[in-house]
C-alpha atoms as a PDB file:
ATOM      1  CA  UNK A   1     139.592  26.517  24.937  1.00  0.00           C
ATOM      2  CA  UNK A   2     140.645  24.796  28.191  1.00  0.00           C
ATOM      3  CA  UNK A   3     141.048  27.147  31.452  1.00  0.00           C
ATOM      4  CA  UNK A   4     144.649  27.193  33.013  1.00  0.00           C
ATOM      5  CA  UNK A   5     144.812  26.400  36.434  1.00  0.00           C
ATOM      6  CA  UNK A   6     145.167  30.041  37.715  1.00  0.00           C
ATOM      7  CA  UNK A   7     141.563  30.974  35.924  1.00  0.00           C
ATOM      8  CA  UNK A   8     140.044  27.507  37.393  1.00  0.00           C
ATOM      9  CA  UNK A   9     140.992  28.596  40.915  1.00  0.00           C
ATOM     10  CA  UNK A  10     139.800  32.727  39.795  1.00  0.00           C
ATOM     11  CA  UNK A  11     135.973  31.377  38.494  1.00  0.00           C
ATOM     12  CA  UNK A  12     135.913  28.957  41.171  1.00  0.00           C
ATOM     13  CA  UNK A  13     136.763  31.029  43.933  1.00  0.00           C
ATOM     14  CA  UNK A  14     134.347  33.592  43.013  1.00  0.00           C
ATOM     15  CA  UNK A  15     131.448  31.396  41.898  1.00  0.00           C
ATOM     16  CA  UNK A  16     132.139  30.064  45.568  1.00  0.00           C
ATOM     17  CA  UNK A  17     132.220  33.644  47.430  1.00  0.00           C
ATOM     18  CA  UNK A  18     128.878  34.239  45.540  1.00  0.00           C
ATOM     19  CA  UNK A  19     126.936  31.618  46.756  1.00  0.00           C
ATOM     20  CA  UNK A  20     128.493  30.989  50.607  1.00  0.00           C
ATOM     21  CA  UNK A  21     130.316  34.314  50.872  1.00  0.00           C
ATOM     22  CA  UNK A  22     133.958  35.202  51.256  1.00  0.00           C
ATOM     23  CA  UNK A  23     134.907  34.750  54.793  1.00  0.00           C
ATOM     24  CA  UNK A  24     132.427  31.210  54.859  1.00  0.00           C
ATOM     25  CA  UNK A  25     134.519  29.488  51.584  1.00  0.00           C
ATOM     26  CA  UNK A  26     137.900  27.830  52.511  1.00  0.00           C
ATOM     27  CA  UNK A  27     140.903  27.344  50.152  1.00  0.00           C
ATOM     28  CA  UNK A  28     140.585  23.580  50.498  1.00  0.00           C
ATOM     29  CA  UNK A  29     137.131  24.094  48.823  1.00  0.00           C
ATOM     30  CA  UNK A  30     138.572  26.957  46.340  1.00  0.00           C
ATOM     31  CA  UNK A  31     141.118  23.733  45.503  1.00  0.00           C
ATOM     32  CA  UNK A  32     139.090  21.048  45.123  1.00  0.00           C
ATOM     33  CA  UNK A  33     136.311  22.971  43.086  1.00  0.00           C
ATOM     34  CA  UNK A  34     139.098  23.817  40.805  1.00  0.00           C
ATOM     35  CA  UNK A  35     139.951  20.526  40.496  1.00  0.00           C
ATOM     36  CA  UNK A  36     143.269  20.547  43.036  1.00  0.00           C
ATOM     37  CA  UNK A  37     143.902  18.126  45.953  1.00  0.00           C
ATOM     38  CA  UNK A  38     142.130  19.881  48.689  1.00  0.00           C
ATOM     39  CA  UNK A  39     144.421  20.754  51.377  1.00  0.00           C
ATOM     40  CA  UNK A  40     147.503  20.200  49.441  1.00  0.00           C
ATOM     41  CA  UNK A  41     148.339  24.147  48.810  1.00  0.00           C
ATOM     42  CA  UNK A  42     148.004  24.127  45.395  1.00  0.00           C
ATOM     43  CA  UNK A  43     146.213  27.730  45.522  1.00  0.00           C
ATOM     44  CA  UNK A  44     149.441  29.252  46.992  1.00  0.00           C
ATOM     45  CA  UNK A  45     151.470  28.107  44.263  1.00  0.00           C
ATOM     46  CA  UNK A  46     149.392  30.687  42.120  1.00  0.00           C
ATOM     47  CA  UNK A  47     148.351  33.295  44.608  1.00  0.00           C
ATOM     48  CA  UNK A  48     150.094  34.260  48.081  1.00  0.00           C
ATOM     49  CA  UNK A  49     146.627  34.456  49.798  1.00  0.00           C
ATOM     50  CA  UNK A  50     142.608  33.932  49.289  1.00  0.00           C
ATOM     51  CA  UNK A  51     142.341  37.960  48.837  1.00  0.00           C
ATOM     52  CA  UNK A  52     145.016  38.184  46.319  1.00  0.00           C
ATOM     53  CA  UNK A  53     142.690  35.351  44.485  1.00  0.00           C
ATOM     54  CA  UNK A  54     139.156  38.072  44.803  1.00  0.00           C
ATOM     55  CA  UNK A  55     141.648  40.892  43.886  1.00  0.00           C
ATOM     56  CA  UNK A  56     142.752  39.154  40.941  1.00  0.00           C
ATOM     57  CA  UNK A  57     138.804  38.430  39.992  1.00  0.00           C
ATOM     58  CA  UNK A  58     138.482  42.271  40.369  1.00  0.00           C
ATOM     59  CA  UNK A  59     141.829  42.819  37.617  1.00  0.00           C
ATOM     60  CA  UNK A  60     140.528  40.485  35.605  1.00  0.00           C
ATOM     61  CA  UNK A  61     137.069  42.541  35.128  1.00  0.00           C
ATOM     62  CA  UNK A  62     138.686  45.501  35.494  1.00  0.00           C
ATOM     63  CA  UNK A  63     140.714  44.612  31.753  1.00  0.00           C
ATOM     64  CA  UNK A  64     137.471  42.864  30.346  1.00  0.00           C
ATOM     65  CA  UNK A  65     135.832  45.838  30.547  1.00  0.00           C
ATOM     66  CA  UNK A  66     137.916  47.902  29.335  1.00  0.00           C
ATOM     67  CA  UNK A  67     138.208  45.743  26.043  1.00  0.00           C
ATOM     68  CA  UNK A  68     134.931  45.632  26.036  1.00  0.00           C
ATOM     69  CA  UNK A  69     134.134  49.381  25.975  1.00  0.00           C
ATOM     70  CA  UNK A  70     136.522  49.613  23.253  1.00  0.00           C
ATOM     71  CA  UNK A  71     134.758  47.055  21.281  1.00  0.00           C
ATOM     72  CA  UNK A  72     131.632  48.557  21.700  1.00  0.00           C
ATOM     73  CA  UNK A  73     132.113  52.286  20.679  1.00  0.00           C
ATOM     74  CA  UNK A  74     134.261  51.078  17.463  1.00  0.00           C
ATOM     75  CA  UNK A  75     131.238  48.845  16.787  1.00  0.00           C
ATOM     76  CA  UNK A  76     128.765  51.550  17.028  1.00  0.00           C
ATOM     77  CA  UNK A  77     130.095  53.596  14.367  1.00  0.00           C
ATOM     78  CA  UNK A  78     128.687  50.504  11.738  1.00  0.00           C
ATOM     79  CA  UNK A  79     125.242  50.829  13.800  1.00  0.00           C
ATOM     80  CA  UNK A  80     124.614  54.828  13.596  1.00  0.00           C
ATOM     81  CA  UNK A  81     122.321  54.055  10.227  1.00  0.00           C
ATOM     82  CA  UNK A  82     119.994  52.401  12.401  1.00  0.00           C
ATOM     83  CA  UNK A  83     116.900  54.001  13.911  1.00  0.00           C
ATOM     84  CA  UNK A  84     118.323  55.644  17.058  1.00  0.00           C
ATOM     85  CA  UNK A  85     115.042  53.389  19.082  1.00  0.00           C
ATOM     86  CA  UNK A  86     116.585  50.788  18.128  1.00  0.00           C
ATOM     87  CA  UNK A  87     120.022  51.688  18.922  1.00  0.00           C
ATOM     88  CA  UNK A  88     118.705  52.475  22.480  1.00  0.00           C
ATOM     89  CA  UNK A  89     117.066  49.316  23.420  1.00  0.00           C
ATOM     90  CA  UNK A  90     120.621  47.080  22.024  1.00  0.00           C
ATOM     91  CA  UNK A  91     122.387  50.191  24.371  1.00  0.00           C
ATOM     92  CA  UNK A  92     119.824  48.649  27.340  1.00  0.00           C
ATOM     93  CA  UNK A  93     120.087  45.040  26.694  1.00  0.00           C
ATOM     94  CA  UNK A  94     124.116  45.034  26.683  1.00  0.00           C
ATOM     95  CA  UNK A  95     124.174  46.719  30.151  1.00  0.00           C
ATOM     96  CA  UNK A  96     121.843  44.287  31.616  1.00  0.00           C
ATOM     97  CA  UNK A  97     123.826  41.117  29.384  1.00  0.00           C
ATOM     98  CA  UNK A  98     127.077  43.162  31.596  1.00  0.00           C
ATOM     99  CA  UNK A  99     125.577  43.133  34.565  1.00  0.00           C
ATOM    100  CA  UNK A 100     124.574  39.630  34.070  1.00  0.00           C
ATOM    101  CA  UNK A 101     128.141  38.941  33.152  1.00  0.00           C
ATOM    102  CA  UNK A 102     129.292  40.444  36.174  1.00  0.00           C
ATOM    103  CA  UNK A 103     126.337  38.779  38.615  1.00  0.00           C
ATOM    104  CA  UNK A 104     129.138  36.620  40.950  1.00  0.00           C
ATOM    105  CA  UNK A 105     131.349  39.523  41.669  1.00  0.00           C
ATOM    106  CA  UNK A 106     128.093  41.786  42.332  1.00  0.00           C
ATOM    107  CA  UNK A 107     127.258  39.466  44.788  1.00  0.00           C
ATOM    108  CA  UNK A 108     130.368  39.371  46.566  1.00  0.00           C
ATOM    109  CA  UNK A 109     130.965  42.791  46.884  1.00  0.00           C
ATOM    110  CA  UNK A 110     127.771  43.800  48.474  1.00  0.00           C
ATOM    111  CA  UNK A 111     127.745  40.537  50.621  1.00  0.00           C
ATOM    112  CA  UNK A 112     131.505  41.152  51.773  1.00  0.00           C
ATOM    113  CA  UNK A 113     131.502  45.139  50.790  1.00  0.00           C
ATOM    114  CA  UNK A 114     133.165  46.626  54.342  1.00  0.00           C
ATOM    115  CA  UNK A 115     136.197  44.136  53.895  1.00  0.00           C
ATOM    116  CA  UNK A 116     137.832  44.664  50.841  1.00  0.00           C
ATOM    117  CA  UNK A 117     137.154  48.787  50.346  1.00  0.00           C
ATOM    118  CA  UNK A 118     140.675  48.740  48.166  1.00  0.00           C
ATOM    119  CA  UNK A 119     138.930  46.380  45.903  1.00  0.00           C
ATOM    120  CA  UNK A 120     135.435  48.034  46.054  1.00  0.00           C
ATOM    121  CA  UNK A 121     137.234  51.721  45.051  1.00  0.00           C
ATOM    122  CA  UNK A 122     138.988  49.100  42.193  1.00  0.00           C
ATOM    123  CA  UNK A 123     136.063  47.888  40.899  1.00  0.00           C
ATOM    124  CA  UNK A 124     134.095  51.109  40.995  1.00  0.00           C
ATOM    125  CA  UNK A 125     136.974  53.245  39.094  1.00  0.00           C
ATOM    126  CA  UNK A 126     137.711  50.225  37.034  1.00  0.00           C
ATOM    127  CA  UNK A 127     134.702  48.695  36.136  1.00  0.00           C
ATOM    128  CA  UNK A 128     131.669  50.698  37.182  1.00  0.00           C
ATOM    129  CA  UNK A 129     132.951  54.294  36.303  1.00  0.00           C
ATOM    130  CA  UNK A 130     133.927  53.411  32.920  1.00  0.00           C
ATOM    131  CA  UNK A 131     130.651  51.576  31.692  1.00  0.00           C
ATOM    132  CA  UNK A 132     129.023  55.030  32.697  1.00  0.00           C
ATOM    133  CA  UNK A 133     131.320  57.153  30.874  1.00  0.00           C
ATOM    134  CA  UNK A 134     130.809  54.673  27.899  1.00  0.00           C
ATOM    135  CA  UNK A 135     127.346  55.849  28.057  1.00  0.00           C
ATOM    136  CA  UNK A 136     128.266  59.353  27.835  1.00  0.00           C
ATOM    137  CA  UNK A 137     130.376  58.826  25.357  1.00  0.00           C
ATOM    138  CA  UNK A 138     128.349  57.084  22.746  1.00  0.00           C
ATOM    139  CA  UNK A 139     125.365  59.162  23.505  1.00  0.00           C
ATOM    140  CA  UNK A 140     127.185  62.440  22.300  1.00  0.00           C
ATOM    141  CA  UNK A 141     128.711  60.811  19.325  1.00  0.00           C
ATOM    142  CA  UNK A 142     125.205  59.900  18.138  1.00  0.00           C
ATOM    143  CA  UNK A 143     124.261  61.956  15.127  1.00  0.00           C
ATOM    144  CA  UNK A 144     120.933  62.722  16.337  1.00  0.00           C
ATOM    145  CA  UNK A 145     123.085  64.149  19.611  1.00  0.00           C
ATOM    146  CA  UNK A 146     126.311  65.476  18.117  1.00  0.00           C
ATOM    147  CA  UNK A 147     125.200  69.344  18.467  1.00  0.00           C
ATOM    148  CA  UNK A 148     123.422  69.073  21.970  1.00  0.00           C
ATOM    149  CA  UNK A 149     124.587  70.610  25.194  1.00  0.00           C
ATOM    150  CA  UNK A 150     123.985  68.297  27.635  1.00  0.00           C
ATOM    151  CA  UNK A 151     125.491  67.329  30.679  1.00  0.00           C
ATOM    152  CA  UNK A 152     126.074  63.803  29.197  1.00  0.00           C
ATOM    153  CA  UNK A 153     127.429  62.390  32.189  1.00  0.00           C
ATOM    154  CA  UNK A 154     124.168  62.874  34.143  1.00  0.00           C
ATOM    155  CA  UNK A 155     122.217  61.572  31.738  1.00  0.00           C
ATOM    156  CA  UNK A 156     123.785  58.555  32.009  1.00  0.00           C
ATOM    157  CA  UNK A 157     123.516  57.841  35.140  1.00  0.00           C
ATOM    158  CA  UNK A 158     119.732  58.140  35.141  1.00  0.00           C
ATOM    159  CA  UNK A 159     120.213  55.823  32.466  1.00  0.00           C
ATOM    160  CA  UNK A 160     123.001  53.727  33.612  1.00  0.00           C
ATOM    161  CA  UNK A 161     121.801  53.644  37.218  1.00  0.00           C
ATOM    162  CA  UNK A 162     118.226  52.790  35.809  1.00  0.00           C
ATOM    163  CA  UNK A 163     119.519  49.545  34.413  1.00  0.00           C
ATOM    164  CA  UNK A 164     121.630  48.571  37.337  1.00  0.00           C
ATOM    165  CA  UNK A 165     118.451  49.124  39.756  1.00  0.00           C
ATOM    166  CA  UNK A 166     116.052  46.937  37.104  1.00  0.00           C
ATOM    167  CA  UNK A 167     118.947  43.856  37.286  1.00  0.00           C
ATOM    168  CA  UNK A 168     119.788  44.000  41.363  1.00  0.00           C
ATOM    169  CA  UNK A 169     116.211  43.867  41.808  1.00  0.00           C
ATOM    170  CA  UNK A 170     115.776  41.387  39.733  1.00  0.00           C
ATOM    171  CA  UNK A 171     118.667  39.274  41.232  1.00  0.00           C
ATOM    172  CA  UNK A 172     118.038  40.378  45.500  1.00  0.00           C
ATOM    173  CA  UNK A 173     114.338  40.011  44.936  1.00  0.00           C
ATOM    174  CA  UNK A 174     113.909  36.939  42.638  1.00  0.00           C
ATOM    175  CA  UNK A 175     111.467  38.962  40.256  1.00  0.00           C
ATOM    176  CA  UNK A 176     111.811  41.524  38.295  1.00  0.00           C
ATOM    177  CA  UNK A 177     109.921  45.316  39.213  1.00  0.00           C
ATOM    178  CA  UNK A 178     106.181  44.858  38.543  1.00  0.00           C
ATOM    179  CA  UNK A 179     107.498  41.561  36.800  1.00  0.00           C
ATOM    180  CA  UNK A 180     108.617  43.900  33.608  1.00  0.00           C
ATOM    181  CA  UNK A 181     110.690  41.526  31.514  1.00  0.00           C
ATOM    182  CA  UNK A 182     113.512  42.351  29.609  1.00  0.00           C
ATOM    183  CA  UNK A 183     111.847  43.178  26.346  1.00  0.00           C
ATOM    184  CA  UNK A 184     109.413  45.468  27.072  1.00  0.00           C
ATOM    185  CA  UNK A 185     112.024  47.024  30.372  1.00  0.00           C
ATOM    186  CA  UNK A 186     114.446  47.674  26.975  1.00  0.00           C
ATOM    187  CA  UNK A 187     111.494  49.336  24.930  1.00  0.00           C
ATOM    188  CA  UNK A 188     110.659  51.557  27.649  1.00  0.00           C
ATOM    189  CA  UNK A 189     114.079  52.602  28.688  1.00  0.00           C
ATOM    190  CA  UNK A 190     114.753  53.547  24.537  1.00  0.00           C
ATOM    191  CA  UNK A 191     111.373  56.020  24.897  1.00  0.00           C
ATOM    192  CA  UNK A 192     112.503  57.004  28.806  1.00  0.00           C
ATOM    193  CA  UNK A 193     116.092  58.005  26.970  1.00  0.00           C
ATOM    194  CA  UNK A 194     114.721  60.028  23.800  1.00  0.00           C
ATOM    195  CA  UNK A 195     112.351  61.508  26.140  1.00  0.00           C
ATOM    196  CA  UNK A 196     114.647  63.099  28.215  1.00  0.00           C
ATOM    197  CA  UNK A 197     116.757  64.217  25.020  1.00  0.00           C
ATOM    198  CA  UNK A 198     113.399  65.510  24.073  1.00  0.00           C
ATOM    199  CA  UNK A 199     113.255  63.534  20.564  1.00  0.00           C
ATOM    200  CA  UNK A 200     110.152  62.360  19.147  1.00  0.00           C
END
């Protein structure tokens, strides 16, 4: 399905602010990367400014990821037959597919984090906040879980935050920790997770 010109000038913008940073891209190069005459204002017929074009990257997430939350916790009712392990390490590898999914806005936030704090409390309470409290969510509705007291919002942030530190380091450092690939970071995560819920 072909992009409209507004969501050319969105993934172009921000695949731009990744690489060179916010302040360093200029809308002529927003325009012609998006395939506009560069120069000719064609970004301001869709957006009053080159912040309203990063705030409407952040909206943009901020609505993908709430769909996708939804998707996933509907979807894990089908998976709750399978070994909970198992269940774990497709909980890991999502997170790190999201973060992946996320990598150009990551970048631009903590590159160009004291400009935009609107848009960094945005993302966090619209994007960041919510993937957490998906963990907590679908670790309490696990049937192996469903009678536990636990403070499930903790736990997931040892869990959540876990996965976030294996990807940045990944991406700011060009390797992964101890050069742990995804596979066996996954496996270790699942026995890191049923450890600390004390199942054997």
């Amino acid at each position: 399905m072909s992009r409209t010109t507004r969501e050319r000038i969105v993934a172009e913008a921000l695949r731009l602010f990744a690489d060179r940073g916010y302040a360093a891209t200029s809308v002529a190069e927003i325009e012609a990367a998006a395939g506009l005459s560069p120069g000719a204002g064609g970004l301001y017929r869709h957006f009053p400014s080159k912040q309203e074009v990063l705030a409407a990257a952040v909206r943009e997430r901020i609505e993908r990821t709430r769909d996708q939350v939804s998707t996933v916790l509907s979807e894990s009712e089908n998976l709750k037959s399978k070994p909970l392990d198992l269940r774990l390490r497709m909980t890991c590898h999502a997170g790190i597919a999201k973060m992946r999914e996320e990598q150009d806005l990551i970048r631009v936030l903590f590159r160009d984090l004291d400009q935009f704090p609107q848009l960094v409390a945005d993302m966090r309470d619209g994007v960041v906040n919510p993937l957490y409290e998906s963990i907590a969510t679908w670790l309490a509705t696990q049937p192996e879980f469903q009678d536990r007291d636990e403070d499930w919002q903790a736990i997931a942030a040892i869990l959540g935050g876990s996965v976030v530190n294996y990807w940045l380091a990944g991406e700011s450092l060009y390797e992964t920790p101890v050069k742990t690939d995804e596979k066996r970071f996954a496996a270790a995560w699942a026995r890191l997770a049923l450890g600390l819920l004390n199942q054997n």
